[in-house]
Protein backbone atom coordinates (compact mmCIF):
# COMPACT_ATOMS: atom_id res chain seq x y z
CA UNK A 1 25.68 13.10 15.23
CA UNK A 2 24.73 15.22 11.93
CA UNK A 3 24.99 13.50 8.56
CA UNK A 4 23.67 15.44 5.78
CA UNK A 5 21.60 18.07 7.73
CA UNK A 6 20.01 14.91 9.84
CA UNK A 7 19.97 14.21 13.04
CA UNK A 8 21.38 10.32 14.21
CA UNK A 9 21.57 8.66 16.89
CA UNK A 10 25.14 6.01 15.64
CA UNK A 11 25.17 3.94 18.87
CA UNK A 12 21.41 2.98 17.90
CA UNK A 13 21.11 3.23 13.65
CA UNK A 14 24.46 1.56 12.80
CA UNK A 15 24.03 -1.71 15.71
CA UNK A 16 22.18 -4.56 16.02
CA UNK A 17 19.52 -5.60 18.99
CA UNK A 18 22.00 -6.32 21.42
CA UNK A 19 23.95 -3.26 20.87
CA UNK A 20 26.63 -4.44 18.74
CA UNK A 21 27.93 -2.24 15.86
CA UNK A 22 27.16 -4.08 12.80
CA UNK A 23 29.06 -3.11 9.65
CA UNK A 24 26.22 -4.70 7.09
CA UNK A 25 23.67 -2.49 9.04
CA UNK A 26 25.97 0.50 8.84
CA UNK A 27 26.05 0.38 4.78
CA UNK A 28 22.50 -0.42 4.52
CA UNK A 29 21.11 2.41 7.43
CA UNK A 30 23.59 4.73 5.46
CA UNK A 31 22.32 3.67 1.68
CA UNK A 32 18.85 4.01 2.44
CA UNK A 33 19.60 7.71 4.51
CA UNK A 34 21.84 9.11 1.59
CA UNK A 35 19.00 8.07 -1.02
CA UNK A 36 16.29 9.78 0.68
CA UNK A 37 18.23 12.65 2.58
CA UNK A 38 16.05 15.33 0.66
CA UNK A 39 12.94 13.69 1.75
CA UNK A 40 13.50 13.48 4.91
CA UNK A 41 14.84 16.98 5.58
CA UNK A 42 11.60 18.00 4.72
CA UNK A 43 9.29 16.08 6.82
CA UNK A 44 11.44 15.73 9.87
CA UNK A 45 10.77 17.84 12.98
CA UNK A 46 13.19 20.51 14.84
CA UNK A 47 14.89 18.16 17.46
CA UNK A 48 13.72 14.88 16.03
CA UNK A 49 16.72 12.33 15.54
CA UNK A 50 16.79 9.31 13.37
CA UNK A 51 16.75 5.99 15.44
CA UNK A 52 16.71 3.52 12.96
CA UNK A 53 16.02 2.56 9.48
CA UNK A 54 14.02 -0.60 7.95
CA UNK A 55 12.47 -1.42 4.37
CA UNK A 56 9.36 -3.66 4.46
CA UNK A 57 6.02 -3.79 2.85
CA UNK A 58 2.80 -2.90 4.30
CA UNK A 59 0.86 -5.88 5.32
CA UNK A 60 -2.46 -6.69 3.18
CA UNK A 61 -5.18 -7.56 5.07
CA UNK A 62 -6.92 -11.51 5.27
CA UNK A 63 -9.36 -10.72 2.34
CA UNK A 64 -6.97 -9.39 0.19
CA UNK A 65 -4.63 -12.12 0.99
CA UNK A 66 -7.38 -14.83 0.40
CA UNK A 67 -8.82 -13.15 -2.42
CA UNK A 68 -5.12 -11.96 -4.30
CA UNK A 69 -2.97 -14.45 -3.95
CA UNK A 70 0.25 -14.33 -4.62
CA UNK A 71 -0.49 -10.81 -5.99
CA UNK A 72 -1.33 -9.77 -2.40
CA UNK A 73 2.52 -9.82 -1.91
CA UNK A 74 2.81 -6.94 -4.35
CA UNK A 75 1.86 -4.59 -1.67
CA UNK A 76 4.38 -0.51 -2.02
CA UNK A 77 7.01 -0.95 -0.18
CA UNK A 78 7.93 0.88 2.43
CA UNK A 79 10.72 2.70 4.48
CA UNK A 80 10.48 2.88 8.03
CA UNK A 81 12.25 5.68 9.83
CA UNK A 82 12.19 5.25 13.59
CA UNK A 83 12.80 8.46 15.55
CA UNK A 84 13.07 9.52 19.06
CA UNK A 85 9.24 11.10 18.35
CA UNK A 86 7.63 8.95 15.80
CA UNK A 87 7.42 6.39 13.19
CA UNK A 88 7.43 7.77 9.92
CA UNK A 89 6.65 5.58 6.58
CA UNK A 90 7.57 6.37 3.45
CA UNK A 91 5.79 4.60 0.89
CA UNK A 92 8.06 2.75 -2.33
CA UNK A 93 7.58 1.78 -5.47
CA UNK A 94 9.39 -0.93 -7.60
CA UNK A 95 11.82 1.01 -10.20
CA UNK A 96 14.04 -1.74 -12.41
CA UNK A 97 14.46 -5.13 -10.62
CA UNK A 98 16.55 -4.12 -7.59
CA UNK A 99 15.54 -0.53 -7.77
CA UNK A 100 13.19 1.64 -5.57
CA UNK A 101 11.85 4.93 -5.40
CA UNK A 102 9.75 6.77 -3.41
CA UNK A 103 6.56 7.49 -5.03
CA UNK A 104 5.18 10.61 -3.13
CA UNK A 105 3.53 8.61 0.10
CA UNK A 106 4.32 9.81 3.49
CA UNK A 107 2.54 8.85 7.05
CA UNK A 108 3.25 9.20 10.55
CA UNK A 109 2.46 8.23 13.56
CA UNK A 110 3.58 9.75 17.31
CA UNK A 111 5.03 7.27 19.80
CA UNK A 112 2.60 8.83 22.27
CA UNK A 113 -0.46 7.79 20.00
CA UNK A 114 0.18 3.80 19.83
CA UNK A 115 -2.19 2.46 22.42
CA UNK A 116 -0.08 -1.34 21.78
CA UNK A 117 2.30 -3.25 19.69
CA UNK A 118 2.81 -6.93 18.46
CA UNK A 119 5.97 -7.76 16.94
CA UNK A 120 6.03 -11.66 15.63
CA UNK A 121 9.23 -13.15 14.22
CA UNK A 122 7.91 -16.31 13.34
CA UNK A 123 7.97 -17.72 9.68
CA UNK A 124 6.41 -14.39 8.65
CA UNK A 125 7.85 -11.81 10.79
CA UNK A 126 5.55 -8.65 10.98
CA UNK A 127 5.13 -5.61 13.15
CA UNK A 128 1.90 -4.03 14.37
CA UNK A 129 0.64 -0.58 15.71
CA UNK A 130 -2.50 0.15 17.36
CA UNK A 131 -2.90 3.59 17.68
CA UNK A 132 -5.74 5.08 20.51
CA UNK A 133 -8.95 4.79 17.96
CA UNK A 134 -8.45 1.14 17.55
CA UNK A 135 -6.92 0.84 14.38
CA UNK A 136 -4.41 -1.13 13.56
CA UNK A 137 -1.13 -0.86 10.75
CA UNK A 138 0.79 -4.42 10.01
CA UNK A 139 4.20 -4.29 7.85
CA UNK A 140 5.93 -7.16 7.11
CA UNK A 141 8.60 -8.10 4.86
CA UNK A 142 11.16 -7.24 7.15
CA UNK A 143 14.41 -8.36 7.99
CA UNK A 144 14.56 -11.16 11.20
CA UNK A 145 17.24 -8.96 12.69
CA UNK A 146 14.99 -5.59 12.06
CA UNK A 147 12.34 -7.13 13.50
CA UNK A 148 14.35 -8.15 16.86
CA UNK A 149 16.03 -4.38 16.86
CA UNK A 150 12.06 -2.97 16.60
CA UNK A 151 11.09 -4.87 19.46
CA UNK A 152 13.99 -3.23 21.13
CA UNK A 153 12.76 0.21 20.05
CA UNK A 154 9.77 0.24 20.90
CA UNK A 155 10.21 -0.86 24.38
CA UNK A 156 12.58 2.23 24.48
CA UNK A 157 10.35 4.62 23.01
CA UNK A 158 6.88 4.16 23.77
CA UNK A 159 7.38 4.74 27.60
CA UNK A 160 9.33 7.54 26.73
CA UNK A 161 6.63 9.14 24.58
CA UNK A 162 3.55 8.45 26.03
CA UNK A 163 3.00 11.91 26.95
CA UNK A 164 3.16 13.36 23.07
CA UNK A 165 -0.43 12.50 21.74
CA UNK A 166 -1.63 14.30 18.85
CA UNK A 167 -5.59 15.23 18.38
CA UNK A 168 -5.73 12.68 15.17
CA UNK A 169 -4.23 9.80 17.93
CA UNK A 170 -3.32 7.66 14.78
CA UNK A 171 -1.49 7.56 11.52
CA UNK A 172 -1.52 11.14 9.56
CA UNK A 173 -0.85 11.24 6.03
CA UNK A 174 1.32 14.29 4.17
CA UNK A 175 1.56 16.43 1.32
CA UNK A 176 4.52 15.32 -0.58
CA UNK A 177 4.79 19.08 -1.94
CA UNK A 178 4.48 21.30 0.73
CA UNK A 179 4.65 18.91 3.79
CA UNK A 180 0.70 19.79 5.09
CA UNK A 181 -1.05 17.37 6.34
CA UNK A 182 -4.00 15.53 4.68
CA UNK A 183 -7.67 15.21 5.61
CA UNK A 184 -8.70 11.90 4.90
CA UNK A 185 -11.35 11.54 2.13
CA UNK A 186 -10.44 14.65 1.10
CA UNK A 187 -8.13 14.38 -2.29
CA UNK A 188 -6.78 17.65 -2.90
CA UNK A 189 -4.06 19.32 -0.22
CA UNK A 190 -5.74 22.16 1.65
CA UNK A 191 -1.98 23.89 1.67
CA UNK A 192 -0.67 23.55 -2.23
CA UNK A 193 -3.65 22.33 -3.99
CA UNK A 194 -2.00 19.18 -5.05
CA UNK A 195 -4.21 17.10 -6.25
CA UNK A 196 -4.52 12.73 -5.68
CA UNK A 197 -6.89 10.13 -7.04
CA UNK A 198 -10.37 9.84 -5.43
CA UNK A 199 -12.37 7.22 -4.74
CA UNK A 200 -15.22 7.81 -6.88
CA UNK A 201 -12.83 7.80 -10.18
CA UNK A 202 -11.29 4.38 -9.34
CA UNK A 203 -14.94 2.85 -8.92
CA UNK A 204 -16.28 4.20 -12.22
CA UNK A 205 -12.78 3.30 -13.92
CA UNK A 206 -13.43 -0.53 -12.28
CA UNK A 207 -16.63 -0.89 -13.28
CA UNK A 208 -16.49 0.56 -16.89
CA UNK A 209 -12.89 -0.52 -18.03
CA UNK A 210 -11.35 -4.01 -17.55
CA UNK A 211 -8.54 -4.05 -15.20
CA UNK A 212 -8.90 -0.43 -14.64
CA UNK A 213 -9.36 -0.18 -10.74
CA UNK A 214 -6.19 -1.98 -10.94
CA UNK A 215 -4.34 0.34 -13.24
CA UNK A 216 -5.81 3.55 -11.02
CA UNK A 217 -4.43 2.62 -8.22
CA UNK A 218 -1.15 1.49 -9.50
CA UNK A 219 -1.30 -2.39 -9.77
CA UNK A 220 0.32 -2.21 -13.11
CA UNK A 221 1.07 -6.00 -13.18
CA UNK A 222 -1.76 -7.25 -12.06
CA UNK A 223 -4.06 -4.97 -13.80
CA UNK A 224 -2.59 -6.58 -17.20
CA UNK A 225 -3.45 -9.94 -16.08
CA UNK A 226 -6.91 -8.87 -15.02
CA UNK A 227 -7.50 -6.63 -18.23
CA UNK A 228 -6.59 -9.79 -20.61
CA UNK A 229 -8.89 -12.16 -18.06
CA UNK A 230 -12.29 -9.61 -18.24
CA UNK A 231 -11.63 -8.91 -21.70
CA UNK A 232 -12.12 -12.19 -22.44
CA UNK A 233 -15.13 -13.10 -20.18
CA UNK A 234 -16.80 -10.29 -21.43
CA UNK A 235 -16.16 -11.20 -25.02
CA UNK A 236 -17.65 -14.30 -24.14
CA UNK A 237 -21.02 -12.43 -21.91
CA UNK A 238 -21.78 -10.57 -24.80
CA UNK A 239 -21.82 -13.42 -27.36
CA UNK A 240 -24.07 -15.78 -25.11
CA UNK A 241 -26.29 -12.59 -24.41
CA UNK A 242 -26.91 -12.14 -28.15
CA UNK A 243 -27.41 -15.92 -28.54
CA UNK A 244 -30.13 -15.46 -25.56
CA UNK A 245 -32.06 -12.58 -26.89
CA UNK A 246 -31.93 -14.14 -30.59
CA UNK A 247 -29.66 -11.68 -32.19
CA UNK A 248 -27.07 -14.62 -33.04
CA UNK A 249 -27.97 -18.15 -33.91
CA UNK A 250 -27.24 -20.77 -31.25
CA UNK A 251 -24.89 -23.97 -32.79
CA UNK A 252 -27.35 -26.22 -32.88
CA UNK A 253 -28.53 -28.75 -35.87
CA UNK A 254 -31.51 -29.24 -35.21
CA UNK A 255 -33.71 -25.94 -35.93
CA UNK A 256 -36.46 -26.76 -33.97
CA UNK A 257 -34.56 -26.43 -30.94
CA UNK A 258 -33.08 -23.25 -31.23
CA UNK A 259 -35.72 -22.22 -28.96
CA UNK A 260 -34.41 -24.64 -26.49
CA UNK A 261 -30.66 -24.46 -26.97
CA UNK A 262 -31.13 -20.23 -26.24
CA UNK A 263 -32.81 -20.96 -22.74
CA UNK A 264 -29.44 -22.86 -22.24
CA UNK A 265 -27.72 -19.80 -22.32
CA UNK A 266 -29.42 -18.18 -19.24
CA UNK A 267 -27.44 -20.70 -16.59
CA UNK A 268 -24.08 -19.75 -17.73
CA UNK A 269 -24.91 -15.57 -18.39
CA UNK A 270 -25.95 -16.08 -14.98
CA UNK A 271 -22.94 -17.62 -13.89
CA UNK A 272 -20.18 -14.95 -16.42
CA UNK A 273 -21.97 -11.90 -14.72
CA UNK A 274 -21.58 -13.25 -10.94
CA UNK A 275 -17.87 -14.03 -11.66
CA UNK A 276 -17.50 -10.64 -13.48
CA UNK A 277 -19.23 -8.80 -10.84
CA UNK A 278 -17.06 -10.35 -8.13
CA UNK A 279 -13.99 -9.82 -9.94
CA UNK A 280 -14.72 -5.91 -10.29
CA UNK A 281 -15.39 -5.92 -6.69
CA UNK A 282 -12.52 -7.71 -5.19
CA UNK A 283 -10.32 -5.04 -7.09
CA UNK A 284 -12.40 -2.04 -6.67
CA UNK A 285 -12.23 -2.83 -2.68
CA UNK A 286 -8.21 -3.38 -2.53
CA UNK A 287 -7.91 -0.27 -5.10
CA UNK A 288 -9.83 1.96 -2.27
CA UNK A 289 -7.59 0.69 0.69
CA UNK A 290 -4.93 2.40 -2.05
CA UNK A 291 -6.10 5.20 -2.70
CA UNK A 292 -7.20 6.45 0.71
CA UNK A 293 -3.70 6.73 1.12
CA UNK A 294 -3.17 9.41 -0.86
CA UNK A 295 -1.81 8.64 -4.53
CA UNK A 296 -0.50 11.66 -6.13
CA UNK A 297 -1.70 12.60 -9.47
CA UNK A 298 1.69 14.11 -10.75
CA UNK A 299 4.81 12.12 -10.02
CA UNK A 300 6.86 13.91 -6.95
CA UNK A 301 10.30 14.90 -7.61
CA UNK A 302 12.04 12.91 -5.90
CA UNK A 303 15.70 10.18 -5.34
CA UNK A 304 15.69 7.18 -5.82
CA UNK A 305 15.76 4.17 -4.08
């Protein structure tokens, strides 16, 4: 059936995993469509029909969890559009409290280019796709029922589809302006010139600026935390390296010691620069997983959420 120039399927968007019709999942398939309608009527394909429609997150990996914390949960969200040819993800971004908006982000994957799936609905319920070069996508964050209506899906689809491979045989990213597809490593669309952020900026902004890998790639919250946190250590680096080098006089009472109480020093400059070094690292390695999915310079035009 057509809604707003898009193709549905309503015996499949609007019911649950046993086929049921499900009011709840009628308001929310048709919130999330109506918000996003422009969007997609760009980036969907002649024929293609909208299955189903979930918000998740995109799952971090186990260094990012380990290293992150609870901050590792701050992941874009995202809105997953399941369609008779594909998977398409549409990447989120917080706006307000209950708010979201799309913030320029689009991949996609063909059915026919998953090589295998794992859907878990334990205590964290996730989904995975593998696509043919090995590589893997988790999101999570999803609803228990979405999770038992994906499973459903994809046992639909993926037999269905296995003949539609694609030469990239995994996730492609898009242009949000003109809809072209993106090379990766390369940061500026071949079809619009639109340019994104680049890999080499957010490592020179992480090393130079406190916080600032975090702030380039969008991790506004935590990048405050981080920016207070290296201020400080730094602050405190540079004072013990001028006490070291004899610049500044160490506390001590006893001036025939000073000698003594500046070779002190060395243990703990040792210690500030390993912490500060990892720090810089940890965030400069979760900014790149960012940015290599393809963060617009210029805000998009676009609903929202």
């Amino acid at each position: 059936m057509p809604r707003q120039d898009l193709q549905i399927r309503e015996d499949v968007l609007y019911a649950d995993a046993k086929g049921n019709e499900n009011a709840r999942i009628r308001e929310r398939a048709e919130q999330a469509l109506d918000s996003i309608v422009s969007v997609l009527r760009k980036f969907l394909l002649s024929g293609e029909v909208i299955f189903y429609v979930s918000r998740g997150s995109l799952m971090p990996d186990l260094f990012e969890q380990f290293t992150s914390g609870i901050w590792s949960h701050l992941q874009p969200g995202a809105l997953l559009v399941f369609t008779n040819r594909r998977l398409l993800n549409l990447r989120l971004k917080s706006k307000g409290f209950r708010s979201w908006e799309w913030d320029g982000g689009v991949e996609a994957m063909f059915w026919g280019d998953v090589d295998r799936t794992k859907v878990a609905s334990g205590l964290s319920p996730y989904v995975e796709l593998r696509d043919r070069k090995g590589h893997k996508e988790r999101f999570w964050r999803l609803r228990r029922a979405d999770v038992k209506k994906i499973r459903m899906l994809l046992a639909a689809l993926l037999p269905a589809s296995a003949g539609e491979t694609t030469p990239d045989q995994s996730f492609t990213s898009y242009c949000p302006s003109c809809c072209a597809a993106l090379t990766p490593g390369v940061y500026r669309c071949a079809g619009c010139g639109m340019e994104f952020k680049d890999e080499k900026t957010l490592v020179w902004r992480g090393i130079l600026i406190p916080g600032g890998a975090d702030f380039y790639a969008r991790r506004t919250a935590r990048g405050v935390l981080i920016f207070l946190l290296e201020s400080a250590l730094l602050f405190t680096f540079l004072f013990w390296l001028l006490i070291f080098v004899g610049a500044v006089s160490p506390p001590t009472p006893d001036p025939g010691q000073t000698a003594q109480a500046r070779a002190d020093f060395l243990a703990p400059l040792i210690f500030l620069a390993v912490i500060i070094a990892l720090e810089k690292s940890m965030a400069i390695r979760i900014g790149l997983r960012m940015i290599r999915r393809f963060l617009p310079l210029r805000k998009p035009e676009v609903p929202a959420i």
